[in-house]
Protein backbone atom coordinates (compact mmCIF):
# COMPACT_ATOMS: atom_id res chain seq x y z
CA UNK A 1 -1.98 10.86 -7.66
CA UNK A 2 -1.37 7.09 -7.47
CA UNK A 3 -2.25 4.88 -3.84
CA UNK A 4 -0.11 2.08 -4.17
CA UNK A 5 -1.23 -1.01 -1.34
CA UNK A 6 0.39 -4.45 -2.59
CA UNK A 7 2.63 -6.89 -0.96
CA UNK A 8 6.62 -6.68 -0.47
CA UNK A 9 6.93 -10.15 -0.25
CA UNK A 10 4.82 -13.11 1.70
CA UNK A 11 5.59 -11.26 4.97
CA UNK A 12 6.03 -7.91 4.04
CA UNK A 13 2.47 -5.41 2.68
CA UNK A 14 3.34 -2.24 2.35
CA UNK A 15 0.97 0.35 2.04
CA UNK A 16 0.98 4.14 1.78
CA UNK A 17 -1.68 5.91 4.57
CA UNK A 18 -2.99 9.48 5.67
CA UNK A 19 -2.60 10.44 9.24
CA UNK A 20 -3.43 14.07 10.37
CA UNK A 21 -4.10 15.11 14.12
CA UNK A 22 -7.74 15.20 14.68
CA UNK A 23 -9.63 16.72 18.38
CA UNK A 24 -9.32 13.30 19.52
CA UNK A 25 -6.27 12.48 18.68
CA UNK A 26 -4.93 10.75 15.02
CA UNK A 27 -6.61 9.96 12.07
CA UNK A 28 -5.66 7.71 9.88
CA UNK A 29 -6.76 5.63 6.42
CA UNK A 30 -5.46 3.57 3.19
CA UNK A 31 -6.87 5.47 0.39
CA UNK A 32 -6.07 2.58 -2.03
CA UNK A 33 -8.68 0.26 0.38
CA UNK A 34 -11.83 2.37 0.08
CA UNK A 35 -13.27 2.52 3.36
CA UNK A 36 -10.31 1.64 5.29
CA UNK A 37 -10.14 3.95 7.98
CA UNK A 38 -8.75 3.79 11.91
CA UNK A 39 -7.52 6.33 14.75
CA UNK A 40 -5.62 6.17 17.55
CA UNK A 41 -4.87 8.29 20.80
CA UNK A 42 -1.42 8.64 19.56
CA UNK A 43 0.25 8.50 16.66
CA UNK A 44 2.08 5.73 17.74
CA UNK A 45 -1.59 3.56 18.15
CA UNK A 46 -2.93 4.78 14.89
CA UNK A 47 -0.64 3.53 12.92
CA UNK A 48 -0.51 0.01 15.09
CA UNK A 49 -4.72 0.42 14.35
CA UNK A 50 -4.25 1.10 10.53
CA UNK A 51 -2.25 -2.15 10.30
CA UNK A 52 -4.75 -4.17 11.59
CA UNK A 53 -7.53 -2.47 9.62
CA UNK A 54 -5.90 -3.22 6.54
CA UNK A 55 -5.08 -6.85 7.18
CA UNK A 56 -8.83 -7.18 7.82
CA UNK A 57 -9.92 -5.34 5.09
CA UNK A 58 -7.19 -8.09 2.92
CA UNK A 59 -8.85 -10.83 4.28
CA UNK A 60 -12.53 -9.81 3.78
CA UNK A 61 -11.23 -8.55 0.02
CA UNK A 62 -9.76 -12.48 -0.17
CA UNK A 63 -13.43 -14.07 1.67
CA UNK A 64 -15.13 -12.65 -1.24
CA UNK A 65 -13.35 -13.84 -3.93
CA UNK A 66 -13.12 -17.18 -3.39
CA UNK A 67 -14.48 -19.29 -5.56
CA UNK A 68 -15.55 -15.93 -8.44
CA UNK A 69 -13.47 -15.83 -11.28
CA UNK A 70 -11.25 -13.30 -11.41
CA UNK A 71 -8.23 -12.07 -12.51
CA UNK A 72 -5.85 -8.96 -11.73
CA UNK A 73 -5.46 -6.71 -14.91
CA UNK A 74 -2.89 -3.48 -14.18
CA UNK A 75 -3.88 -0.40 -16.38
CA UNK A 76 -2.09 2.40 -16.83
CA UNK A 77 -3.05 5.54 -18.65
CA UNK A 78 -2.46 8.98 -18.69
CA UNK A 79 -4.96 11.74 -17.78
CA UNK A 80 -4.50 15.79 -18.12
CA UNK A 81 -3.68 17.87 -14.67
């Protein structure tokens, strides 16, 4: 299964999440941002919580790169199942 996060255009990130009904109300996370994880009361507020979560989670990702080297390499390959 692929998680696909990346960004529309400069306004625009579009990102695929998991929301499931918990006790307290919604779950919800970005399995392509590893530990990127919110709830809400409603659905409604999850998702509103999941977009803030994830523009955080961007801008920590950006903090900690500034200044290393590095580069974006996409790899593909194909795996059995």
């Amino acid at each position: 299964m692929i998680f696909d996060c990346g960004r529309i255009n400069k306004n625009v990130i579009k990102c695929l999440v998991i929301i499931h009904k918990s006790k307290y109300g919604y779950d919800i996370h970005a399995p392509a941002l590893p530990g990127c994880h919110s709830q809400g009361a409603t659905e409604k507020e999850a998702l509103k919580n999941i977009q803030d979560a994830i523009l955080t989670y961007l801008e920590m990702e950006k903090d900690e790169l500034k200044g290393a080297e590095a580069r974006e390499i996409e790899v593909a390959f194909a795996c059995s199942g």
